[in-house]
Protein backbone atom coordinates (compact mmCIF):
# COMPACT_ATOMS: atom_id res chain seq x y z
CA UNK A 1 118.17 -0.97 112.66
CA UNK A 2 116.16 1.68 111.08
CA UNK A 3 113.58 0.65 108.18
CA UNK A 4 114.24 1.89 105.27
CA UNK A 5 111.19 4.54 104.21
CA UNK A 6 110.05 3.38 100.52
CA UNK A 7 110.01 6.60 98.98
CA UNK A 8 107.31 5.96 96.38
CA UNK A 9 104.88 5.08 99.65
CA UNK A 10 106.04 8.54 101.13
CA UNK A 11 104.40 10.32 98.05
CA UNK A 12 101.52 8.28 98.09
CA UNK A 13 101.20 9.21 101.81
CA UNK A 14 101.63 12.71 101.21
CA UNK A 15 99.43 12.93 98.67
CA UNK A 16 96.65 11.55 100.94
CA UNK A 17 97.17 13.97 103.50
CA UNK A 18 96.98 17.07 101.46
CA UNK A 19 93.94 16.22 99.56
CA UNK A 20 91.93 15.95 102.90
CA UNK A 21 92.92 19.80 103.48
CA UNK A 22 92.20 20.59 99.83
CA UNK A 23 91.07 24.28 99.55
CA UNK A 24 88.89 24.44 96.73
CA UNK A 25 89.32 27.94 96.12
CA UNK A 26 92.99 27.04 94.98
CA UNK A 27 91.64 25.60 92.07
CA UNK A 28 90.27 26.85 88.83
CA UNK A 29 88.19 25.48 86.48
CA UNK A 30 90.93 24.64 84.21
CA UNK A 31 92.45 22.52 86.79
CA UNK A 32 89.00 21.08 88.37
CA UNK A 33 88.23 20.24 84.88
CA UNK A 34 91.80 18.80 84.33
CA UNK A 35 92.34 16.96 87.91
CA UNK A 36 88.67 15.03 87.25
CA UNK A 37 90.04 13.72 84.00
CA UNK A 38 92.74 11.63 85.82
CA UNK A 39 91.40 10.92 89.16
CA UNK A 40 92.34 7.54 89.08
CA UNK A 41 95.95 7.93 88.05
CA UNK A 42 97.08 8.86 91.59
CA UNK A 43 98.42 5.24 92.50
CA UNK A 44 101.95 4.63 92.90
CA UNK A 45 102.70 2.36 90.53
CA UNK A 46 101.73 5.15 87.30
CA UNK A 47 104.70 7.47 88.90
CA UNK A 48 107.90 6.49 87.20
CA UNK A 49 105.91 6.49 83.83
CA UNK A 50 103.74 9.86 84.72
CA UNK A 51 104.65 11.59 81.03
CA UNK A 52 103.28 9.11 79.23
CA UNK A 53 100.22 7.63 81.15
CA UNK A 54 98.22 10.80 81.09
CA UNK A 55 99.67 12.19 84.93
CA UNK A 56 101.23 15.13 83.79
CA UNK A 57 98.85 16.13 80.65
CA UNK A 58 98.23 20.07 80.57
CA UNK A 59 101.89 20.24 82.93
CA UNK A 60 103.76 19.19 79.83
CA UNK A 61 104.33 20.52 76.38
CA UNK A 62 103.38 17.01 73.93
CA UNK A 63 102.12 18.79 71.22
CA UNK A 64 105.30 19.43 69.03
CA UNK A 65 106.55 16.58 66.51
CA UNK A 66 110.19 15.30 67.09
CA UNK A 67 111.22 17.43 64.04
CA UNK A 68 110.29 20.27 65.51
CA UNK A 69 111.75 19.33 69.03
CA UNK A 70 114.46 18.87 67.00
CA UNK A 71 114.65 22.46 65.33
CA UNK A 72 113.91 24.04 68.93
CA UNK A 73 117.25 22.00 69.95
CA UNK A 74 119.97 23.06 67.47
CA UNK A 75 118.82 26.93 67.82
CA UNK A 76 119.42 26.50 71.84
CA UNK A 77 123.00 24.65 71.18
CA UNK A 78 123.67 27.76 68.59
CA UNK A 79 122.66 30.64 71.25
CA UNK A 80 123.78 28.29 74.74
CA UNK A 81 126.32 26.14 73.77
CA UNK A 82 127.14 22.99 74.56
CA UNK A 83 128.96 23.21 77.87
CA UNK A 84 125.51 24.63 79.71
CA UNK A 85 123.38 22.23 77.63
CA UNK A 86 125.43 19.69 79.45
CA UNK A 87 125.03 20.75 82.93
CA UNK A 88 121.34 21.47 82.24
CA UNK A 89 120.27 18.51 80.42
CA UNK A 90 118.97 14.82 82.15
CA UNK A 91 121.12 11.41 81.93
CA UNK A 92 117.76 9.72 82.61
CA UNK A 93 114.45 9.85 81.05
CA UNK A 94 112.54 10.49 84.35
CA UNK A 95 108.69 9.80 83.63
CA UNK A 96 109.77 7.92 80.55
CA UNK A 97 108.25 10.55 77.98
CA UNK A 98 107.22 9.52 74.53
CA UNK A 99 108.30 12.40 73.25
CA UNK A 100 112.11 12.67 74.43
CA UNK A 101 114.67 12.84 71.82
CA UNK A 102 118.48 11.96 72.74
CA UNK A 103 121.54 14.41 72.07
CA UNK A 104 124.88 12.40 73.03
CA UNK A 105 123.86 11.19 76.16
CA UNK A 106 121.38 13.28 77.13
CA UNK A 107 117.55 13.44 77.02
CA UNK A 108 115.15 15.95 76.69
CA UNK A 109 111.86 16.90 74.79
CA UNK A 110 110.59 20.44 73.39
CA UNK A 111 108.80 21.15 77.20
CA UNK A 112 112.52 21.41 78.45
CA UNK A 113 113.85 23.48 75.78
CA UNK A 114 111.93 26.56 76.72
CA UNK A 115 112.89 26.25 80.25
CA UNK A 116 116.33 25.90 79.07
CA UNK A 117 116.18 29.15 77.32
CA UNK A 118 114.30 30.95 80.22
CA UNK A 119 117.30 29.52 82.75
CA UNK A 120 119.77 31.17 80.24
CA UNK A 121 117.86 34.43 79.98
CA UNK A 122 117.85 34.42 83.53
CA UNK A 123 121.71 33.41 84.25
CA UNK A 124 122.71 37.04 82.67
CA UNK A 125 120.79 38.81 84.85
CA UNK A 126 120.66 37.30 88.08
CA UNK A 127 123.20 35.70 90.21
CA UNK A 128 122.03 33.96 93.43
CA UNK A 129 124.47 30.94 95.39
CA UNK A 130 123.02 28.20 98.31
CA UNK A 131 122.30 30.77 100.62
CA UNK A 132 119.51 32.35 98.68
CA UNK A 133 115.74 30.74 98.29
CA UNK A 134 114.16 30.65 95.12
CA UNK A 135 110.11 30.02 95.17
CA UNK A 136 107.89 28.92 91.90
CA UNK A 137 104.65 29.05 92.40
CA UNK A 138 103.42 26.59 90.17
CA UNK A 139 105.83 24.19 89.51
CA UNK A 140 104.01 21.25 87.78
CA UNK A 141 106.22 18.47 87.75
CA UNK A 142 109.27 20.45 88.31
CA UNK A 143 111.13 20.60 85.24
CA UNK A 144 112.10 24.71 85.53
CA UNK A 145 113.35 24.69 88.92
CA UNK A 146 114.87 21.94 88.70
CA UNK A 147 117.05 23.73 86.21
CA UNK A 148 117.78 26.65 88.51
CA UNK A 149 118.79 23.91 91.36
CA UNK A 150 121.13 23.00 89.09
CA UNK A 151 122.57 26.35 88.53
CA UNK A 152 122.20 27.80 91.36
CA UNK A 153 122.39 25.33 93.99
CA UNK A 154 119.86 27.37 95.90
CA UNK A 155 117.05 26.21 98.81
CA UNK A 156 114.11 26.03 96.79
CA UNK A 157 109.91 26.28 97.28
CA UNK A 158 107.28 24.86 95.13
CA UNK A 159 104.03 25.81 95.59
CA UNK A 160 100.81 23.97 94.21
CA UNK A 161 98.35 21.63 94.07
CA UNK A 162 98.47 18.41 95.25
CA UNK A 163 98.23 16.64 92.17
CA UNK A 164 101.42 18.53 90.65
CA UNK A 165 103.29 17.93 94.08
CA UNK A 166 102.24 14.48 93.49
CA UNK A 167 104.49 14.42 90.32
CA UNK A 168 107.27 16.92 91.60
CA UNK A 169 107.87 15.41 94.49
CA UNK A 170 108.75 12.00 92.64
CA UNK A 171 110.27 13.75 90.05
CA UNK A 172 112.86 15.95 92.25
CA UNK A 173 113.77 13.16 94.13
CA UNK A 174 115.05 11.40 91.16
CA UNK A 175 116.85 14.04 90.84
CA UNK A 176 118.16 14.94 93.86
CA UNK A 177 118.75 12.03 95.86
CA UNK A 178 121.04 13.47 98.40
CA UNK A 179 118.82 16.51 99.22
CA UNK A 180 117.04 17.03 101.94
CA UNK A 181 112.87 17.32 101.17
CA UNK A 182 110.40 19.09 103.28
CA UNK A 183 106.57 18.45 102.19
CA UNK A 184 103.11 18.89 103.62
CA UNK A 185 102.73 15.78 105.80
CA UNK A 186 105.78 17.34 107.64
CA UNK A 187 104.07 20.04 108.97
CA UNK A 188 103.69 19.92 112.80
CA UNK A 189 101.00 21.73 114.54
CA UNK A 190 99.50 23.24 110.90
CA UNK A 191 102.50 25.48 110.96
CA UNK A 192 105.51 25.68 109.40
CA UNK A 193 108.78 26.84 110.98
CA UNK A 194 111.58 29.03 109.90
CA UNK A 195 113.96 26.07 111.18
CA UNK A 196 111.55 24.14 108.86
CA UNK A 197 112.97 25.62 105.89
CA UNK A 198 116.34 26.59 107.20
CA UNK A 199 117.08 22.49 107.78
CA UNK A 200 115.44 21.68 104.33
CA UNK A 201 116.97 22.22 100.81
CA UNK A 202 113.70 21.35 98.67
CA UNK A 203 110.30 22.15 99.93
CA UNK A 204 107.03 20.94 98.65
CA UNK A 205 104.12 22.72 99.74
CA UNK A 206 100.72 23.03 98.40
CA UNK A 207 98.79 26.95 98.44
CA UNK A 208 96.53 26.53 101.67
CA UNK A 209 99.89 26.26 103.45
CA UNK A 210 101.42 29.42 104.56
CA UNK A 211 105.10 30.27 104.37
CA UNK A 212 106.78 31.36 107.89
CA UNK A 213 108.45 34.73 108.51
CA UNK A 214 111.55 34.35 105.87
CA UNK A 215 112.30 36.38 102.70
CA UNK A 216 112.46 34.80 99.61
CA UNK A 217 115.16 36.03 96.93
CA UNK A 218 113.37 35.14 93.42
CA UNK A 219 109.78 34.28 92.83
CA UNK A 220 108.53 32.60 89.43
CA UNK A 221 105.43 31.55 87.40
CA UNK A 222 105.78 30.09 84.13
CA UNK A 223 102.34 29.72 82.37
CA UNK A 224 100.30 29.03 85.54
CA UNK A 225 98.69 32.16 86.56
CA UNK A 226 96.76 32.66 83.37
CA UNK A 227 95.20 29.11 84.74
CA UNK A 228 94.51 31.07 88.08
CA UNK A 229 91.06 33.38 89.29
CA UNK A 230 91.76 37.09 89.76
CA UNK A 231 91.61 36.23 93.46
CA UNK A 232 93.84 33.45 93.49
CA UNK A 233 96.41 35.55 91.56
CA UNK A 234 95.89 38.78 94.11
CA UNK A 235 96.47 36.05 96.59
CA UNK A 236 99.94 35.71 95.40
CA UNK A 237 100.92 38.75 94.59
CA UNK A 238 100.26 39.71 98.15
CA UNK A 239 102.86 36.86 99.36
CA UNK A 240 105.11 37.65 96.26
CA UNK A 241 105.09 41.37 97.63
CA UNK A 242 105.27 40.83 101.23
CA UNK A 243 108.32 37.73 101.09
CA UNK A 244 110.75 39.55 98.61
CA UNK A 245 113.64 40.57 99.55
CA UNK A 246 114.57 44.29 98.34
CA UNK A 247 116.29 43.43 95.06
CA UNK A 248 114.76 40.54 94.77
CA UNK A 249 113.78 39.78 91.55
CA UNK A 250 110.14 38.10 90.34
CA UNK A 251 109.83 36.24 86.76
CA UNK A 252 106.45 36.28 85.05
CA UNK A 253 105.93 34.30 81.46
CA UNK A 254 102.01 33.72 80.98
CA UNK A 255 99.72 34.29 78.08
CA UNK A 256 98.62 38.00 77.03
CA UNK A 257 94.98 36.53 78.02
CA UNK A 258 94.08 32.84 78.79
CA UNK A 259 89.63 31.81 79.74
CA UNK A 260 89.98 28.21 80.70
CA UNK A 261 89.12 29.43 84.16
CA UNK A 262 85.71 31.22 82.82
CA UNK A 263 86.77 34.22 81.98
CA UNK A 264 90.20 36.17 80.60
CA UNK A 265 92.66 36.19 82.32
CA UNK A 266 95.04 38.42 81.01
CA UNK A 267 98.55 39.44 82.60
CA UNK A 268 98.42 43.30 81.85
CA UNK A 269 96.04 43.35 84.54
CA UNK A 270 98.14 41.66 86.86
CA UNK A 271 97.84 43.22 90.19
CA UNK A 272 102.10 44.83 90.72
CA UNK A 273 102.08 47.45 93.17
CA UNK A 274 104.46 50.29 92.67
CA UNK A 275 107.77 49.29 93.97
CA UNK A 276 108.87 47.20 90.38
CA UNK A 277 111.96 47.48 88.14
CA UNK A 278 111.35 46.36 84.58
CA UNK A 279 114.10 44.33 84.03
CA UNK A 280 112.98 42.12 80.98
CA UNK A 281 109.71 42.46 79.02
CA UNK A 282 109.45 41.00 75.81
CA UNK A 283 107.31 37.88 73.95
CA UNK A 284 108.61 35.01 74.73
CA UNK A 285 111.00 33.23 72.99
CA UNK A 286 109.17 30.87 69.87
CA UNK A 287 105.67 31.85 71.60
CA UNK A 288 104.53 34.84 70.65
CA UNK A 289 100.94 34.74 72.51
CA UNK A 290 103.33 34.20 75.76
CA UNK A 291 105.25 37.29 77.69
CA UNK A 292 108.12 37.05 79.54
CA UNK A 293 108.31 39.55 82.39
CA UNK A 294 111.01 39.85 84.49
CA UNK A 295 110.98 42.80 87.46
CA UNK A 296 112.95 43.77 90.39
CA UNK A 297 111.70 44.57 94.09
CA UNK A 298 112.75 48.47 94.89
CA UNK A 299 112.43 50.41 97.98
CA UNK A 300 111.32 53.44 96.36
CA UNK A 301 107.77 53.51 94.44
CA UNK A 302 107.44 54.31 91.00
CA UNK A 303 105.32 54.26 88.20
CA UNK A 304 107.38 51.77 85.95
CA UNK A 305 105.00 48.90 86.10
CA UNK A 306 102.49 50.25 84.56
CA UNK A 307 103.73 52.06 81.90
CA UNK A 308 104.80 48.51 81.32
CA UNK A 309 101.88 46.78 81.51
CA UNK A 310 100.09 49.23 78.85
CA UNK A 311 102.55 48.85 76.28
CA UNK A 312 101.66 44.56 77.29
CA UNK A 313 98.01 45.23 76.86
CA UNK A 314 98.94 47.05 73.21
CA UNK A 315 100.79 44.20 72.51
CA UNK A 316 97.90 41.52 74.12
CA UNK A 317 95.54 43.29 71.54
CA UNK A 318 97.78 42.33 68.36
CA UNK A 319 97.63 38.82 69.73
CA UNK A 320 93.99 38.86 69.57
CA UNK A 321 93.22 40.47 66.63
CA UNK A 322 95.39 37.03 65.50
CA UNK A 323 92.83 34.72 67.32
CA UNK A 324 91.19 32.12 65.13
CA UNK A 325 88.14 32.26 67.89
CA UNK A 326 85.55 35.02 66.03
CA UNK A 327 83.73 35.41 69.31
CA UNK A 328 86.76 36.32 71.26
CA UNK A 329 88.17 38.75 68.87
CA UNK A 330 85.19 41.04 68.52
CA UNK A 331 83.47 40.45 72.18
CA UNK A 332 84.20 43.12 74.76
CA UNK A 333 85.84 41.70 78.00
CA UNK A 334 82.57 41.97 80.23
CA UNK A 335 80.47 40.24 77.76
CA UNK A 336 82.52 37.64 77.24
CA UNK A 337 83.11 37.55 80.60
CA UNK A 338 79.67 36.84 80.90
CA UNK A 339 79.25 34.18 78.26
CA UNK A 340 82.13 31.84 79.66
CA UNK A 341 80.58 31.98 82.93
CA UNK A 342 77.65 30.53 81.62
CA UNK A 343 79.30 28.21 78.92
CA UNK A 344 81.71 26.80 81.94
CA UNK A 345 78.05 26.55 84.47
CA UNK A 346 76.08 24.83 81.75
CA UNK A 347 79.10 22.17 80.93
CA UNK A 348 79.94 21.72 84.88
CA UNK A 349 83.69 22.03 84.54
């Protein structure tokens, strides 16, 4: 008889194994700074209480009191309704957050409530079934795409760093008993196949990793790149534009600028080619310093992108006028540039 694999050991192991093949280059300073901070939280017995015992910090939104949580919720019932709050919302308390409030049976916390409200936004403009692969680069613990597993039912790719896989992977798996999981310890021969991800229904994988020769239906990043170098977002841009399929559609909701990485980073300057649709641009929803950015992949090139992305960077200078920080509001871009450089050298982060 076949031993039963203790899924809890099969994270731990995984875990191990990608953080020999760590590429630093993958990771900022925001999330070398972050990572240090809880170096000794990777054990398996901190996993089914990760968003509370400091796992997921800077992955999940803790910052807003229960009334407020509360507020957030009865303005998504109003706009979604009840039936999709339903099929969206947790029976369980995975992670066992402090901050989860409880609406008849249901959990959830304020984190969940904007990827609620991006799912909905989402629903009226796409429609995608099992046979399509969505990919979020980015994940953290997994709380978005878990959402769109949900709706859609779709194969679905998570791409990041070991520490968030770390959390996803436990996290998912809760989830989604029943479905079949494909993560980096899986890998034969460094290389992933296409049967790989055609047997697989939720795949795991961390950056360093490449993707095989498949076309991907509907890319995301929610609040990540802004955490990213210029290089590491070029990086995916170039996978994001070479793995969509034509129509495929890409969803973008980061900051107007972000420095934790040593310098702005600031999502007018994104690097889209030619061949985008403007679908959805807008600030997003109860975060005005956020955009939410939603394009489509076309055949034929066009210039729609970046008339886009200056009306962004009009809008990116409103939010910084706003900034509390003096020295951000009235520095020019290379100086500052220059200064966080040498603030983030001087402080080692």
């Amino acid at each position: 008889m076949k031993k039963k694999v203790d899924i809890l050991d099969e994270i731990i192991s995984n875990f191990k194994f990608s953080i020999k093949s760590y590429n630093k280059k993958s990771q900022s300073n925001h999330w070398l700074y972050n990572n240090k901070k809880k170096k000794e939280l990777f054990i398996k017995k901190n996993l089914s209480n990760f968003r509370n015992n400091g796992l997921s910090d800077g992955m999940d939104d803790t910052f807003y009191s229960k009334k407020k949580s509360l507020e957030l919720f009865k303005i998504i019932q109003k706009e979604c309704g009840d039936k999709f709050l339903q099929k969206m919302l947790l029976k369980t308390n995975i992670g066992n957050s402090k901050e989860t409030l409880k609406y008849r049976s249901y959990f959830y916390t304020a984190h969940e409530l904007f990827h609620l409200k991006f799912v909905y936004e989402i629903k009226k403009k796409i429609s995608l079934n099992k046979k399509n692969i969505i990919c979020e680069i980015g994940p953290a613990y997994g709380s978005m795409i878990s959402k769109l597993i949900k709706l859609y039912g779709s194969k679905a790719i998570l791409i990041d760093l070991p520490e968030a896989n770390f959390m996803s992977y436990f996290y998912l798996k809760k989830l989604f008993p029943n479905k079949k999981f494909f993560v980096s310890q899986n890998i034969k021969n460094n290389k992933i196949s296409e049967e790989d991800i055609k047997k697989n229904d939720i795949i795991i994988l961390c950056p360093w990793e490449k993707i095989p020769k498949i076309k991907i239906d509907f890319f995301i990043n929610v609040r990540s790149m802004m955490e990213m170098t210029y290089d590491v977002i070029q990086e995916y841009f170039d996978l994001i534009q070479k793995k969509i399929t034509n129509n495929g559609y890409f969803l973008c909701i980061n900051r107007y600028y972000k420095d934790t990485v040593g310098y702005p980073i600031e999502i007018d300057n994104y690097p889209y080619d030619k061949n985008w649709k403007v679908i959805i641009s807008k600030a997003s929803w109860k975060q005005n310093h956020i955009h939410f950015l939603l394009t489509q992949r076309k055949k034929n090139s066009n210039n729609e992108i970046f008339e886009e992305q200056k009306k962004i960077r009009v809008l990116s200078k409103k939010v910084r006028l706003k900034d509390k920080l003096f020295i951000r509001r009235i520095t020019p871009n290379f100086i500052y540039k220059s200064y966080k450089k040498i603030k983030y050298s001087l402080l080692g982060k």
